[in-house]
Structures are given as C-alpha cells and as structure tokens.
N, C-alpha and C. Protein backbone atom coordinates (compact mmCIF):
# COMPACT_ATOMS: atom_id res chain seq x y z
N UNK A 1 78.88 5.57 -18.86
CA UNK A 1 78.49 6.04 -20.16
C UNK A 1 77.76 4.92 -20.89
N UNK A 2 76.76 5.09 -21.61
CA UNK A 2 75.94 4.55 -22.39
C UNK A 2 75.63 4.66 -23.51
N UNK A 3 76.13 3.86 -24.79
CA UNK A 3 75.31 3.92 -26.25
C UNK A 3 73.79 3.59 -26.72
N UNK A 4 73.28 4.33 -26.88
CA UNK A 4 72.12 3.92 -27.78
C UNK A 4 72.03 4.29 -28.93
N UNK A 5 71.74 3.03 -29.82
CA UNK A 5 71.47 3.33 -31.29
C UNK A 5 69.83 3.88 -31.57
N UNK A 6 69.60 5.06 -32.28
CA UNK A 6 68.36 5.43 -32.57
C UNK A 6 67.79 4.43 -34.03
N UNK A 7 67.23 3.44 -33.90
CA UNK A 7 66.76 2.48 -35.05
C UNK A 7 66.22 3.25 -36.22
N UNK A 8 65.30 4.67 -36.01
CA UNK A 8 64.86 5.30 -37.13
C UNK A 8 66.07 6.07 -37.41
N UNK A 9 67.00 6.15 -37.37
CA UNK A 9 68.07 7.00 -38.18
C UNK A 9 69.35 6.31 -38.57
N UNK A 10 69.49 4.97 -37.85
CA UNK A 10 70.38 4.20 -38.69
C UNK A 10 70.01 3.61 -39.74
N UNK A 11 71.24 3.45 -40.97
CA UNK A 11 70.60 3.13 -41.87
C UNK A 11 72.05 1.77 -42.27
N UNK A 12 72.46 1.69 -41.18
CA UNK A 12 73.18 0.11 -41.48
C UNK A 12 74.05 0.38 -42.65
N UNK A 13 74.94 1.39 -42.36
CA UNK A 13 76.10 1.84 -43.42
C UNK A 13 77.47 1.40 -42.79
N UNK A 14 77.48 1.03 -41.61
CA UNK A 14 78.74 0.15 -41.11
C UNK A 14 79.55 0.55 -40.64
N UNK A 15 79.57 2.44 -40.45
CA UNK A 15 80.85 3.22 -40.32
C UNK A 15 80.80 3.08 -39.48
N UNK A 16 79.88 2.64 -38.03
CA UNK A 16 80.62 2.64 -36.43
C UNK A 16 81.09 1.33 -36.55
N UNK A 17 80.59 0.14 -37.09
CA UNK A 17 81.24 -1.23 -37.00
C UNK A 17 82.89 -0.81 -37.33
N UNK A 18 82.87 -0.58 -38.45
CA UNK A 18 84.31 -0.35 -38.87
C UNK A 18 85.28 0.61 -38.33
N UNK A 19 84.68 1.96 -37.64
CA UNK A 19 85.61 2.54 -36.69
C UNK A 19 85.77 2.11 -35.94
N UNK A 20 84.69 1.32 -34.84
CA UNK A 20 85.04 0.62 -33.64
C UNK A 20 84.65 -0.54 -33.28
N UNK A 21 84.93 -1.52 -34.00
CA UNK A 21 84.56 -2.89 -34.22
C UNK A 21 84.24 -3.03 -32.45
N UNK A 22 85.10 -2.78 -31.53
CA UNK A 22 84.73 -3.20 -29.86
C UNK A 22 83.81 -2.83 -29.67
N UNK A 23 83.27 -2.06 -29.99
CA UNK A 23 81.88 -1.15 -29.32
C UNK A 23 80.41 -1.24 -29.91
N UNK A 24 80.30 -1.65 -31.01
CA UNK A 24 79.72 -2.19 -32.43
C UNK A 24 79.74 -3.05 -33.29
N UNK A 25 78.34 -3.74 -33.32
CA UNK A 25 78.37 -4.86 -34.25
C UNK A 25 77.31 -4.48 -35.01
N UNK A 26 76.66 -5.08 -36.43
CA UNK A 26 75.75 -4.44 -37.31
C UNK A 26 74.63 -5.42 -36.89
N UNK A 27 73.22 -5.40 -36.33
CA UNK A 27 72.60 -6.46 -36.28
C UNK A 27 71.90 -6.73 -37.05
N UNK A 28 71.12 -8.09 -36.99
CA UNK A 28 70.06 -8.91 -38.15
C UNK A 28 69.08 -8.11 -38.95
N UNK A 29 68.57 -7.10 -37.66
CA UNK A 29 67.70 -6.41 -38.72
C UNK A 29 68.65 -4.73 -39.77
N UNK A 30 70.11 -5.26 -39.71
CA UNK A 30 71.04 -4.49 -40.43
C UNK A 30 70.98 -2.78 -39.63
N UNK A 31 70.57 -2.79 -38.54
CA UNK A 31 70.72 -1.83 -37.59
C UNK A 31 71.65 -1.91 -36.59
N UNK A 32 72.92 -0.87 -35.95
CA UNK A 32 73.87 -0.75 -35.51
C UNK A 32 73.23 -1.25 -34.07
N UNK A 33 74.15 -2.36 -33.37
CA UNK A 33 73.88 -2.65 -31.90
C UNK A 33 75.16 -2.14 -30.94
N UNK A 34 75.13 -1.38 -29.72
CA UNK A 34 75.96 -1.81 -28.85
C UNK A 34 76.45 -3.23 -28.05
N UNK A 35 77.89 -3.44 -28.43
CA UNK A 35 77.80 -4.59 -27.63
C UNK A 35 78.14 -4.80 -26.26
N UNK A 36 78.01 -3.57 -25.81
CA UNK A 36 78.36 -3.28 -24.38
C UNK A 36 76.82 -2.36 -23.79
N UNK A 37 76.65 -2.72 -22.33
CA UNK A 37 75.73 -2.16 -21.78
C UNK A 37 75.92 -1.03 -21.17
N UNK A 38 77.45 -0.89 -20.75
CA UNK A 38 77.80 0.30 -20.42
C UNK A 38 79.33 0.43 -21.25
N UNK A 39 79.91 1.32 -21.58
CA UNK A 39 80.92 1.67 -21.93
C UNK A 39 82.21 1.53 -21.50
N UNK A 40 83.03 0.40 -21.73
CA UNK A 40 84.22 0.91 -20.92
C UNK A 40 85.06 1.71 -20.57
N UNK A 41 85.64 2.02 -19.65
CA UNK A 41 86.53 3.52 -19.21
C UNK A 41 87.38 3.62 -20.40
N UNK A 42 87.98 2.47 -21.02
CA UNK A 42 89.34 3.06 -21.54
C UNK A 42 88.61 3.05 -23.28
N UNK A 43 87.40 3.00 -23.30
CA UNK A 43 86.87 3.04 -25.04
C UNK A 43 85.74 4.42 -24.79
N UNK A 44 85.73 5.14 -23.93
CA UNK A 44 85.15 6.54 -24.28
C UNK A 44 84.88 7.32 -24.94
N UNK A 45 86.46 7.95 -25.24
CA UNK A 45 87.10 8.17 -26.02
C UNK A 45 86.46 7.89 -27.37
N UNK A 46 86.98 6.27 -27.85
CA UNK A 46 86.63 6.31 -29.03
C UNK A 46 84.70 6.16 -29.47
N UNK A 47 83.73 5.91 -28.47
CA UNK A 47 83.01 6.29 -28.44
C UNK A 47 82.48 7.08 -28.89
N UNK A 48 82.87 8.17 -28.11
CA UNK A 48 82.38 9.71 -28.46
C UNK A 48 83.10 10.09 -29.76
N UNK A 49 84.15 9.97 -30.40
CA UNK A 49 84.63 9.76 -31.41
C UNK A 49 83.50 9.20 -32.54
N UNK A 50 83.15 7.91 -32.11
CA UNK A 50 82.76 7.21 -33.25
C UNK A 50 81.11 8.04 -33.75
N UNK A 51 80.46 8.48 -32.53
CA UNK A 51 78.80 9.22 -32.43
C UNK A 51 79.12 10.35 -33.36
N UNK A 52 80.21 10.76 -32.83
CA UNK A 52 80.42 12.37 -34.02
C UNK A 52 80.46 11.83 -35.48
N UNK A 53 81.31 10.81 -35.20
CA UNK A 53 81.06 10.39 -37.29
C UNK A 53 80.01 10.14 -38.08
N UNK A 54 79.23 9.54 -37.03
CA UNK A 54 77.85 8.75 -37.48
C UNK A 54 77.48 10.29 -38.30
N UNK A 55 77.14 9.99 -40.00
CA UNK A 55 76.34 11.23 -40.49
C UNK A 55 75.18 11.17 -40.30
N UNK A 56 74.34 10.14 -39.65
CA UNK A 56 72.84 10.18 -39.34
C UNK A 56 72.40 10.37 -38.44
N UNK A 57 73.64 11.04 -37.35
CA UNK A 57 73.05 11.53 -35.96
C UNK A 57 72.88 9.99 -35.38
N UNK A 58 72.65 8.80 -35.50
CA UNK A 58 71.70 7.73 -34.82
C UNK A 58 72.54 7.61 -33.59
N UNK A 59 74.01 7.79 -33.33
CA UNK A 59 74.58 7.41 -32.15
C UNK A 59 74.31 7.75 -31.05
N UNK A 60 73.17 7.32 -30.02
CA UNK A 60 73.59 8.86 -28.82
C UNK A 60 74.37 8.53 -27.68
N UNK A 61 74.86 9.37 -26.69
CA UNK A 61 75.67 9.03 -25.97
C UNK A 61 75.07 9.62 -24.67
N UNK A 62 74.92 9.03 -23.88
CA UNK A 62 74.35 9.54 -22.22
C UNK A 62 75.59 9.04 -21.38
N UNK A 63 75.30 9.55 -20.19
CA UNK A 63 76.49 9.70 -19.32
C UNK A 63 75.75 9.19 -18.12
C-alpha cells in the first residue's frame, strides 16, 4: 500500500500529522508528506482511516 499526497488539494491543516503522526509529517513547503514509501502492514488500518478524514480529499491510497 502506498500514500500519496495530492499537493493541489492539501492545504497544510495538520489533521493527518495529528491523527497519525507515524505516517505523516507536514513539509517545508507546509504540504502533507508521507514518511514511508510503502505502508506498513500493521498502520493500514490507520491509513485508510486517516485518507477518509482528510476533508480535502488530498490523501490517496493505492494498493
């Protein structure tokens, strides 16, 4: 599994940093980064969790 942040729809509001600090950090240009290249097995879960919260859609999730 794989995160990508969509840069035109984040708007650096922090809610994936703060739901899932492991999976997300906010970067320099104040746009959400994955800090993983692939997803780990046991943070999926909160993954897919965290993409549904995002209200700007920017999270996507591929498999």
């Amino acid at each position: 599994m794989k995160i990508t942040i969509d840069p035109d729809l984040c708007t650096g509001c922090e809610d994936c940093t703060e739901a899932c600090p492991s999976l997300f950090k906010l970067g320099s240009n104040w746009i959400a980064e994955p800090l993983h290249d692939s997803v780990p097995t046991d943070l999926e879960g909160e993954a897919k969790k965290t993409a549904s919260l995002c209200q700007f859609e920017a999270i996507l999730i591929s498999e």
